[in-house]
Protein backbone atom coordinates (compact mmCIF):
# COMPACT_ATOMS: atom_id res chain seq x y z
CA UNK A 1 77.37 134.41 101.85
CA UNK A 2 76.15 132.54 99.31
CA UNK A 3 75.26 128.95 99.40
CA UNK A 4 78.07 127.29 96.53
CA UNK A 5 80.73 129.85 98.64
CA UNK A 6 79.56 127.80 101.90
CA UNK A 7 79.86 124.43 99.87
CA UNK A 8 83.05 125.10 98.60
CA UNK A 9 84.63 125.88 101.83
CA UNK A 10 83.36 122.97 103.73
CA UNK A 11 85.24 120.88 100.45
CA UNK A 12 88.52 122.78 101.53
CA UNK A 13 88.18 122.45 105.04
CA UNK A 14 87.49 118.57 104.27
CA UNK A 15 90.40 118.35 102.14
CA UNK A 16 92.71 120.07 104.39
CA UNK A 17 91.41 117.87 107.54
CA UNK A 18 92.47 114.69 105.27
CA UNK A 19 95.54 115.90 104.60
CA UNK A 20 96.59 116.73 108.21
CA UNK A 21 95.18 112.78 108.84
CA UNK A 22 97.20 111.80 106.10
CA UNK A 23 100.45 113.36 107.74
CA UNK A 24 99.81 112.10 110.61
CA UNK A 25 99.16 108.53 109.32
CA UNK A 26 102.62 109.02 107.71
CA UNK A 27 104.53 110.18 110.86
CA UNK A 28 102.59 107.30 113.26
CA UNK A 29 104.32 104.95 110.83
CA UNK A 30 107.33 106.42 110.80
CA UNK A 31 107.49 106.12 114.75
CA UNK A 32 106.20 102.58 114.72
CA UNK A 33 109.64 102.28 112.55
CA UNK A 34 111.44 103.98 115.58
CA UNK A 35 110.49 101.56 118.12
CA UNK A 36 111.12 99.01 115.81
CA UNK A 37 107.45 97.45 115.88
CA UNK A 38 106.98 95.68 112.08
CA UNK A 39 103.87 97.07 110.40
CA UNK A 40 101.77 94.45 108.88
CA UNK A 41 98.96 95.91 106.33
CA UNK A 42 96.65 93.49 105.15
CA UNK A 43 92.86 92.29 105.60
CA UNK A 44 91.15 91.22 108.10
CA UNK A 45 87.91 89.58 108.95
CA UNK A 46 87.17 90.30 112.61
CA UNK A 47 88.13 93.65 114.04
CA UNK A 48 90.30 96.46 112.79
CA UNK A 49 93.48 95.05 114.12
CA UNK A 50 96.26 96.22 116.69
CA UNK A 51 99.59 95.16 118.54
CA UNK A 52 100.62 92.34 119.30
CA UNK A 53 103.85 90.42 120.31
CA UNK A 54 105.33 87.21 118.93
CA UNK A 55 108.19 85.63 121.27
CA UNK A 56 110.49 89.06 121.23
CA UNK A 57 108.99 90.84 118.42
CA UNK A 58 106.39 93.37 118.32
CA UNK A 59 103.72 93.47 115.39
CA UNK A 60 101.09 96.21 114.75
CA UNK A 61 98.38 94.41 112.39
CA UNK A 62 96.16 97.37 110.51
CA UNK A 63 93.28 96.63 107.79
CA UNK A 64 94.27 99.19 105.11
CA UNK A 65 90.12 99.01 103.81
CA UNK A 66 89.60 101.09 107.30
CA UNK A 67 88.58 104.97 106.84
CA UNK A 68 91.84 106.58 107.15
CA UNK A 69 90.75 108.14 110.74
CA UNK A 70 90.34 104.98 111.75
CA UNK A 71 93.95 103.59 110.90
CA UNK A 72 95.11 107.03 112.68
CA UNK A 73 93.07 106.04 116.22
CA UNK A 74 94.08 102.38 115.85
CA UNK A 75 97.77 103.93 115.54
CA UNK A 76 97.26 106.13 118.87
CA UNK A 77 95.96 103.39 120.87
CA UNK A 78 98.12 100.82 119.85
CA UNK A 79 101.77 103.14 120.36
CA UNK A 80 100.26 104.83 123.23
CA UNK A 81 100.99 101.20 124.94
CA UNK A 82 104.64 101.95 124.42
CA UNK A 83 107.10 104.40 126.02
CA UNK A 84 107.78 107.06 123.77
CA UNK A 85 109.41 110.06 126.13
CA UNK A 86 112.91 109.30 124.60
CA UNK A 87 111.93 109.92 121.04
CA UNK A 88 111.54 113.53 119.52
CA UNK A 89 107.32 113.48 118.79
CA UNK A 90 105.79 116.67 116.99
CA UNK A 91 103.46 118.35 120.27
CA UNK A 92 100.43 117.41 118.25
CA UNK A 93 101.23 113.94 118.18
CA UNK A 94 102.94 113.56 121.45
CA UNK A 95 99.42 114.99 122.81
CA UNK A 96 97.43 112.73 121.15
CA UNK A 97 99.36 109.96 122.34
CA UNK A 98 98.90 111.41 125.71
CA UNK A 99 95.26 111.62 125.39
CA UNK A 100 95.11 108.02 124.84
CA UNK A 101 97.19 106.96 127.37
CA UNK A 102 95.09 108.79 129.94
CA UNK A 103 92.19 106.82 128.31
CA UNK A 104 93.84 103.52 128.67
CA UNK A 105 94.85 104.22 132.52
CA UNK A 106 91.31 105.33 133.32
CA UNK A 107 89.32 102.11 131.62
């Protein structure tokens, strides 16, 4: 195979991975909607962000100059915190939440 062939499917496969990160950047906000935590998207100076809760509300504060698949881990970890069994979750992201929360228990 020749060597542009080899380039130019590496560029699709790169593509297509930010796209599924993309989607799933779109449905991790869409279930921090669900359980009702308010998304905050702004810079900041120290760290990449995360949840937090002020008196009874809960805030998820995200740096939008991160790499995308950084936003998408700080996502995981931060809703893998939260119960989520009563909410209809896509398998793929129910297992990544999963994944996480076995991190979190073993640390």
């Amino acid at each position: 195979m020749s060597r542009a062939r080899n380039q130019a499917r590496t560029r699709t496969a790169l593509r297509s991975r930010q796209e599924d990160s993309r989607r799933l950047l779109a449905e991790l906000m869409r279930l921090t909607a669900q359980l009702d935590i308010e998304l905050v998207r702004e810079p900041i100076e120290e760290g990449r962000g995360g949840l937090c809760r002020i008196y009874d509300r809960r805030f998820l504060y995200v740096d939008p100059a991160l790499p995308l698949l950084e936003q998408v881990d700080l996502f995981v970890e931060a809703l893998a915190q939260l119960p989520t069994e009563h909410l209809y979750l896509r398998p793929r992201l129910r297992d990544r939440l999963e994944r996480a929360r076995r991190r979190l228990c073993s640390g």
